[in-house]
PDB file of N, CA and C in Angstrom:
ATOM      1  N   UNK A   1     -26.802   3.183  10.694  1.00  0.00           N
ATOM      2  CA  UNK A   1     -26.092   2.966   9.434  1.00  0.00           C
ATOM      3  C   UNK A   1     -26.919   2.006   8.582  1.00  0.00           C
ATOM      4  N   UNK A   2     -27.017   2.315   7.420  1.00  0.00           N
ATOM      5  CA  UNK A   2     -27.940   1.451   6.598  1.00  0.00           C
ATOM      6  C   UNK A   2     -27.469   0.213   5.752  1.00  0.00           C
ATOM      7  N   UNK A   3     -27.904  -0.729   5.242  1.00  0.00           N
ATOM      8  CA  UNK A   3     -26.684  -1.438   3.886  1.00  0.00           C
ATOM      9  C   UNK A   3     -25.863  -0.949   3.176  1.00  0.00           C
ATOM     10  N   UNK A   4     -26.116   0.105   2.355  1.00  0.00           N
ATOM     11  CA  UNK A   4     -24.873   0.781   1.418  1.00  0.00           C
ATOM     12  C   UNK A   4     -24.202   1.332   1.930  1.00  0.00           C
ATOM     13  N   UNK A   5     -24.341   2.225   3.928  1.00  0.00           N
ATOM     14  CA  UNK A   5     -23.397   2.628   4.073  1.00  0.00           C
ATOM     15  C   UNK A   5     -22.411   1.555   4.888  1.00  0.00           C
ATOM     16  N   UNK A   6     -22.876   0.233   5.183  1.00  0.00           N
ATOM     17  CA  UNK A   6     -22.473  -0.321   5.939  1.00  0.00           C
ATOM     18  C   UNK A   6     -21.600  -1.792   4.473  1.00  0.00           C
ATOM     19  N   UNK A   7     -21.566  -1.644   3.526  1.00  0.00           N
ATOM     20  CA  UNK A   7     -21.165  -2.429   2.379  1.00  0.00           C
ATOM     21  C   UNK A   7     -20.113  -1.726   2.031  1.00  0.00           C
ATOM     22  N   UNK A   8     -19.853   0.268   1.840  1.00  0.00           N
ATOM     23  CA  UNK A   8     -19.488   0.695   1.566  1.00  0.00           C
ATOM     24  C   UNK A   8     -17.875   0.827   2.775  1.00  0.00           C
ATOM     25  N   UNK A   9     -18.251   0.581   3.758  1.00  0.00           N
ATOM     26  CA  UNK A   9     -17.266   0.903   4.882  1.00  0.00           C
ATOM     27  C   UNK A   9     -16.565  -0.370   5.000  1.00  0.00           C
ATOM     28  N   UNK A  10     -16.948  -1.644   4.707  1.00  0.00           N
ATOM     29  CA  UNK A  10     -16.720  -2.880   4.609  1.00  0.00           C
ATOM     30  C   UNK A  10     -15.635  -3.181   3.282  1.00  0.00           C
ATOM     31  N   UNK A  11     -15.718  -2.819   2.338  1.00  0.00           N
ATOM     32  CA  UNK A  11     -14.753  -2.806   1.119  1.00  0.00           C
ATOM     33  C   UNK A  11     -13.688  -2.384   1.349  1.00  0.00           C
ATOM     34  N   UNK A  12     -12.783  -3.031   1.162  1.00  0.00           N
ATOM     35  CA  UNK A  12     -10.861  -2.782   1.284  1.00  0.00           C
ATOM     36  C   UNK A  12     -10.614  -2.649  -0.343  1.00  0.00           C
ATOM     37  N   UNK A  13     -10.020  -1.648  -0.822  1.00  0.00           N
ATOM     38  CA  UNK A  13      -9.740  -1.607  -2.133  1.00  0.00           C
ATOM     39  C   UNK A  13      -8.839  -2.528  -2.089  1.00  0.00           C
ATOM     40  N   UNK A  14      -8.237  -3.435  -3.541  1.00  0.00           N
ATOM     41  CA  UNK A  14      -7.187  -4.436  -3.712  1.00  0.00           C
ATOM     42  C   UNK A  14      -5.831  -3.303  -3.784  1.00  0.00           C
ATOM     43  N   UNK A  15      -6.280  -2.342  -4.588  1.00  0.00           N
ATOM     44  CA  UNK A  15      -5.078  -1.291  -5.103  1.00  0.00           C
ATOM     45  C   UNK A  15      -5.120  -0.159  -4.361  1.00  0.00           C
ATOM     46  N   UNK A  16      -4.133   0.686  -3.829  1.00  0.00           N
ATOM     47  CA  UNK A  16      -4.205   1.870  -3.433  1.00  0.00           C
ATOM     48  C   UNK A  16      -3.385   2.857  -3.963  1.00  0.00           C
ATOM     49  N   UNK A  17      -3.746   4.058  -4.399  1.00  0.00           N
ATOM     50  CA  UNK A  17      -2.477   4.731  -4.769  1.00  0.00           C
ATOM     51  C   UNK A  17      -1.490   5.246  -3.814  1.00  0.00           C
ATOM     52  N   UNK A  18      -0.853   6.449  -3.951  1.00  0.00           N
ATOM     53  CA  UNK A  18       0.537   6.492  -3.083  1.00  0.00           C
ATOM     54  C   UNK A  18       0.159   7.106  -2.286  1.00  0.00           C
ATOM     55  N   UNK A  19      -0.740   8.164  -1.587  1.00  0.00           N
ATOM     56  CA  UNK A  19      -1.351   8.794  -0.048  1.00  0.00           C
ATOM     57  C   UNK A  19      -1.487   7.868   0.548  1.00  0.00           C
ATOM     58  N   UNK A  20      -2.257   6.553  -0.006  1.00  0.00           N
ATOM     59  CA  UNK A  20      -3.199   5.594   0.673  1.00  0.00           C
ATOM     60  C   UNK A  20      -2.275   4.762   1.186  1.00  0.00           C
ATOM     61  N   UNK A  21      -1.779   4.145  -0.095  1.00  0.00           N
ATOM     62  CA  UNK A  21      -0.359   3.425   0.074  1.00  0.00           C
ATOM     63  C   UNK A  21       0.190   3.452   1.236  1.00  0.00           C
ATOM     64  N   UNK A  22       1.588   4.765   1.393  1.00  0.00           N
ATOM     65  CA  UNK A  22       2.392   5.308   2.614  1.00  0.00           C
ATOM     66  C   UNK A  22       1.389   5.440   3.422  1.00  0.00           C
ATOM     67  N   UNK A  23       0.181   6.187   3.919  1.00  0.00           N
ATOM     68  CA  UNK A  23      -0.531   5.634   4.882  1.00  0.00           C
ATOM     69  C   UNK A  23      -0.719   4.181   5.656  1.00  0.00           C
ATOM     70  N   UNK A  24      -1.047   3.153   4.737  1.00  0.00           N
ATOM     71  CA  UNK A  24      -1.201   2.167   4.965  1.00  0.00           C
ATOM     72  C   UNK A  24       0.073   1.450   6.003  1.00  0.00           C
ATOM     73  N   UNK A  25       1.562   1.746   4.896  1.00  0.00           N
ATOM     74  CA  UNK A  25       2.536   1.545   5.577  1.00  0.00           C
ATOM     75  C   UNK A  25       2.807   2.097   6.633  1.00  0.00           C
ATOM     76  N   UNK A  26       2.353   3.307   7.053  1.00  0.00           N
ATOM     77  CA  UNK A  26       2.833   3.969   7.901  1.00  0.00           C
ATOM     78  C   UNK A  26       4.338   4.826   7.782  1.00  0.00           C
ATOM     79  N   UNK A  27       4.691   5.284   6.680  1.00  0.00           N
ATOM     80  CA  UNK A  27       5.550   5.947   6.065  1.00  0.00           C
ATOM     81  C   UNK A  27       5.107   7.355   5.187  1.00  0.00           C
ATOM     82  N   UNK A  28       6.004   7.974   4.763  1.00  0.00           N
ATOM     83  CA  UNK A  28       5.809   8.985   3.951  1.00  0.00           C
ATOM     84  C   UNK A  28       5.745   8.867   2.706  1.00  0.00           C
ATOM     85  N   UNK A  29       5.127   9.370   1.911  1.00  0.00           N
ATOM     86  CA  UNK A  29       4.815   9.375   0.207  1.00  0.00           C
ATOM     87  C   UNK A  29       6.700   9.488  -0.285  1.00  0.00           C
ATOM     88  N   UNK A  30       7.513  10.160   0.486  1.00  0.00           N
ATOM     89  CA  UNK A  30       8.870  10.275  -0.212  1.00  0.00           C
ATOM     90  C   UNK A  30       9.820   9.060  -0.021  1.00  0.00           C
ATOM     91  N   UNK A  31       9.133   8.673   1.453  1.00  0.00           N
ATOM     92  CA  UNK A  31       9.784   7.244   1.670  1.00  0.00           C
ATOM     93  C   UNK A  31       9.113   6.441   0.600  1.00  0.00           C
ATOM     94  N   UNK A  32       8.032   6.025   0.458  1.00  0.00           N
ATOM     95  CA  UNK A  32       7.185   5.382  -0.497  1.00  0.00           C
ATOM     96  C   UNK A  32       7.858   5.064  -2.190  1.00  0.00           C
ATOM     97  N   UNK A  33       7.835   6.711  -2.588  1.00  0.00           N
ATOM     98  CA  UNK A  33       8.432   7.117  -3.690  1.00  0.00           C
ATOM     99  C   UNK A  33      10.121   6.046  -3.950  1.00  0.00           C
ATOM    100  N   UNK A  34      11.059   6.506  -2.138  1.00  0.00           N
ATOM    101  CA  UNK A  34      12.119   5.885  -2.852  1.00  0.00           C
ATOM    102  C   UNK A  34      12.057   4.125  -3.120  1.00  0.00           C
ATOM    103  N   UNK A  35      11.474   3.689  -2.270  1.00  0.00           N
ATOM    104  CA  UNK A  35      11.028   2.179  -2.184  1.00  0.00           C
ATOM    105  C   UNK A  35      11.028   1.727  -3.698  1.00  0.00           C
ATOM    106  N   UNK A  36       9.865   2.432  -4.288  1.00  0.00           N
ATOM    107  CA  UNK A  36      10.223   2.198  -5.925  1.00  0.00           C
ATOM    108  C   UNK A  36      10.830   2.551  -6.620  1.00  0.00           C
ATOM    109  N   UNK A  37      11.501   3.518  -6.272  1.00  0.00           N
ATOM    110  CA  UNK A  37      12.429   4.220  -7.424  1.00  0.00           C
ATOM    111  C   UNK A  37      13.729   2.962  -7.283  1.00  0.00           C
ATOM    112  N   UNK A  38      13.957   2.315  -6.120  1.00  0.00           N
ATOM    113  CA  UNK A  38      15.119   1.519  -6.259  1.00  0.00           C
ATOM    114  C   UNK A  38      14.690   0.127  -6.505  1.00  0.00           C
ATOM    115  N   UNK A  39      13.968   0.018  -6.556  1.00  0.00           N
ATOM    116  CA  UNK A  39      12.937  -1.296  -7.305  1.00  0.00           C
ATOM    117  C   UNK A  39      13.036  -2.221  -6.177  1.00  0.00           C
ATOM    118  N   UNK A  40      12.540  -1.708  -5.063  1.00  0.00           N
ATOM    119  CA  UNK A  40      12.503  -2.572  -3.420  1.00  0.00           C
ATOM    120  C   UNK A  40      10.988  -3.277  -3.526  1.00  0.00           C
ATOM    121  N   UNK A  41       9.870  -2.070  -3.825  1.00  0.00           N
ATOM    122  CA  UNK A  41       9.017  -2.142  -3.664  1.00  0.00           C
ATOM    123  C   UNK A  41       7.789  -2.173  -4.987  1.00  0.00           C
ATOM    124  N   UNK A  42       6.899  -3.048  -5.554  1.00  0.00           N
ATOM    125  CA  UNK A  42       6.284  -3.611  -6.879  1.00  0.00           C
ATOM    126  C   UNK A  42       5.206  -2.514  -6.675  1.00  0.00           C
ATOM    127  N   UNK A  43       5.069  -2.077  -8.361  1.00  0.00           N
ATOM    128  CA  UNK A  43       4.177  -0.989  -8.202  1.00  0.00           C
ATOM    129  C   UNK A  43       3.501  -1.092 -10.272  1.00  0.00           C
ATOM    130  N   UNK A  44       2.354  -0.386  -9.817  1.00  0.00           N
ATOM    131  CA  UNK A  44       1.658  -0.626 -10.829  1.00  0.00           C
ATOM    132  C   UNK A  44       1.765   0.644 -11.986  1.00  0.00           C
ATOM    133  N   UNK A  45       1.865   0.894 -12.648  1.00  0.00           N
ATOM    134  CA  UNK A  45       1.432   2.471 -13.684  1.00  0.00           C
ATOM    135  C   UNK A  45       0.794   2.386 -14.498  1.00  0.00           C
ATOM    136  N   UNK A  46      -0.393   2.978 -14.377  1.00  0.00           N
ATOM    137  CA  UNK A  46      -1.767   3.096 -14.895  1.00  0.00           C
ATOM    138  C   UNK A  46      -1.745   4.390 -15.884  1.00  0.00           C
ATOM    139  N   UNK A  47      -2.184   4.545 -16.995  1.00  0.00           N
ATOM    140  CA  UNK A  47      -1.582   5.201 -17.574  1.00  0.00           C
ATOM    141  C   UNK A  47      -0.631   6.492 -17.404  1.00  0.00           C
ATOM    142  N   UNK A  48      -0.504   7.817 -17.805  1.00  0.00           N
ATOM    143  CA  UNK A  48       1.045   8.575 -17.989  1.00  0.00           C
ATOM    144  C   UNK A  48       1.179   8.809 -16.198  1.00  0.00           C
ATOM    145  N   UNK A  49       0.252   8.767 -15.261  1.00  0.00           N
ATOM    146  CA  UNK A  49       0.587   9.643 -13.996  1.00  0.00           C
ATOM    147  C   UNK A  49      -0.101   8.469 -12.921  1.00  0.00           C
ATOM    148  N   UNK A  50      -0.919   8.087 -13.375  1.00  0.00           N
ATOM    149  CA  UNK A  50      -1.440   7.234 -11.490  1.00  0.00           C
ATOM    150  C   UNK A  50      -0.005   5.594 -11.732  1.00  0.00           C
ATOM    151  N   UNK A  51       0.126   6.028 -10.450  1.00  0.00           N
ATOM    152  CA  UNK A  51       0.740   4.785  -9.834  1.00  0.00           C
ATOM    153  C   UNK A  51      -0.019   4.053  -8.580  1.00  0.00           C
ATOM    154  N   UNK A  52      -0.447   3.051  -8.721  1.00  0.00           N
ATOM    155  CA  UNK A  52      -0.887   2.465  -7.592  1.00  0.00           C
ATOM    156  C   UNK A  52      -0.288   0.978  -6.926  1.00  0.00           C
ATOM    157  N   UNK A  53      -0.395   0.763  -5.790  1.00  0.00           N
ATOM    158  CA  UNK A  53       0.215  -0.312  -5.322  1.00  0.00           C
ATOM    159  C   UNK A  53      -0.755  -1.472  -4.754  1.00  0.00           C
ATOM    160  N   UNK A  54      -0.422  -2.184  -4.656  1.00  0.00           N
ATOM    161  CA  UNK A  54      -1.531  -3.476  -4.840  1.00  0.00           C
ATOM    162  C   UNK A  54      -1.354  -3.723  -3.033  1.00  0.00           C
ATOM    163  N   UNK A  55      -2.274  -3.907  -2.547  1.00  0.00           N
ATOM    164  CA  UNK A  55      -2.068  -4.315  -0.775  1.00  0.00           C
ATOM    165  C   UNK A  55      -1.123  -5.545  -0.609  1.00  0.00           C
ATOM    166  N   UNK A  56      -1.402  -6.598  -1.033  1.00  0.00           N
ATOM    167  CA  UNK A  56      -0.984  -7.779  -0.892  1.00  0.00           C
ATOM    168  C   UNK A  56       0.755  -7.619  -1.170  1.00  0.00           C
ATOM    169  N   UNK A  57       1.364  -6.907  -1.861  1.00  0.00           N
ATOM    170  CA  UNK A  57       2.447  -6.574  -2.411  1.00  0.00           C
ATOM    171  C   UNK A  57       3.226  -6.052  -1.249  1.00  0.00           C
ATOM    172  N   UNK A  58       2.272  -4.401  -0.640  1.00  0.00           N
ATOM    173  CA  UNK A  58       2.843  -3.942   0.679  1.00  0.00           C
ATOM    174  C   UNK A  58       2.961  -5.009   1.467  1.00  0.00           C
ATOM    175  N   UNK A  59       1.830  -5.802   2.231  1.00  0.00           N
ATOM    176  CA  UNK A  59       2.137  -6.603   3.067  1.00  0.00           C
ATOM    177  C   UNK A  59       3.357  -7.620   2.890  1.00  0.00           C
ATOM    178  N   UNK A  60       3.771  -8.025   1.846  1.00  0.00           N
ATOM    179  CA  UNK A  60       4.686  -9.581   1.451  1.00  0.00           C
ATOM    180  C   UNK A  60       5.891  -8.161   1.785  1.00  0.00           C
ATOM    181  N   UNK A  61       6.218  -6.964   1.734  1.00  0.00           N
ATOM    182  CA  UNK A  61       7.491  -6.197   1.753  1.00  0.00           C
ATOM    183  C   UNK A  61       7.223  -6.100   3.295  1.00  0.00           C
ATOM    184  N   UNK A  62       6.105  -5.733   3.720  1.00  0.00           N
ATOM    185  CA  UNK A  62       6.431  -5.450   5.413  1.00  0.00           C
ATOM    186  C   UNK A  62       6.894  -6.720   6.124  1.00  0.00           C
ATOM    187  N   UNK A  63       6.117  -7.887   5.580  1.00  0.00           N
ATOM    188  CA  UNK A  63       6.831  -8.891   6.837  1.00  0.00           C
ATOM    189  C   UNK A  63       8.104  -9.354   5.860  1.00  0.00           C
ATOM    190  N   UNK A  64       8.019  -9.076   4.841  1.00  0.00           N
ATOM    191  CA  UNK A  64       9.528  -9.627   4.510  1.00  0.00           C
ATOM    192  C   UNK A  64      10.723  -8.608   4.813  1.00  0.00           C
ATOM    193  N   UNK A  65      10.579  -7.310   5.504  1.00  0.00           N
ATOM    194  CA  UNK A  65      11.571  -6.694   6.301  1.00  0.00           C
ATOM    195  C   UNK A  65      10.591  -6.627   8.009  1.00  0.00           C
ATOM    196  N   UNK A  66      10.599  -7.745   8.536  1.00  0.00           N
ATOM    197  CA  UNK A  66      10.279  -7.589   9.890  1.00  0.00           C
ATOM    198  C   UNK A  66      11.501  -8.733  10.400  1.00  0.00           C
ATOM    199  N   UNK A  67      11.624  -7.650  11.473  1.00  0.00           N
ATOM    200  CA  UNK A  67      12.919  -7.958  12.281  1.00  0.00           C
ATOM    201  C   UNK A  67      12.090  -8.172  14.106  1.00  0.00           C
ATOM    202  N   UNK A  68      12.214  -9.858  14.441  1.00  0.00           N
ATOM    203  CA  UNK A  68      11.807 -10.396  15.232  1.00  0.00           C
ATOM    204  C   UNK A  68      12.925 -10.071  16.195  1.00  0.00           C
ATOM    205  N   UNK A  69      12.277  -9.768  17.711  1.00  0.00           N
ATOM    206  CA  UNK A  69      13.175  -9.323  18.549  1.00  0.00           C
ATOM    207  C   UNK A  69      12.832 -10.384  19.854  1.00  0.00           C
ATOM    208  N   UNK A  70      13.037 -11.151  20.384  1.00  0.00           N
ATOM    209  CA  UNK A  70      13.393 -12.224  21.499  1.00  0.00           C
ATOM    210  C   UNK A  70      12.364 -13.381  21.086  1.00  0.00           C
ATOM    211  N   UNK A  71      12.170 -13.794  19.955  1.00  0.00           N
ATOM    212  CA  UNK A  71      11.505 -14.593  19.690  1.00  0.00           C
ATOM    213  C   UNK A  71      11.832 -16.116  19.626  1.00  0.00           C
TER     214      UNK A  71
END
């Protein structure tokens, strides 16, 4: 692997859109979808059609619904 491909594999985008997104979470684009539609989950709209979600945003929603079990 050379520098650019090894710089290139190294970069975490800040923003992801909604495949990447629900991937990330480990959910579905429809689960995803309702998250914002009920204004659970902060989301960006980039002009008339991309929506993207910022990482840091997912993460502060995942541990702020994590449910600790014998801790």
């Amino acid at each position: 692997m050379n520098q650019d491909q090894q710089t290139a594999v190294s970069i975490r985008p800040r923003f992801l859109r909604r495949p990447d997104a629900a991937a990330y979470m480990g959910c579905s684009i429809r689960t995803l979808d309702a998250l914002k539609h009920n204004g659970v989950l902060p989301f960006y709209h980039l002009g008339r059609r991309l929506i993207v979600y910022k990482r840091e945003d997912l993460d502060r929603f995942m541990e702020q619904h994590r449910i600790a079990v014998g801790e």
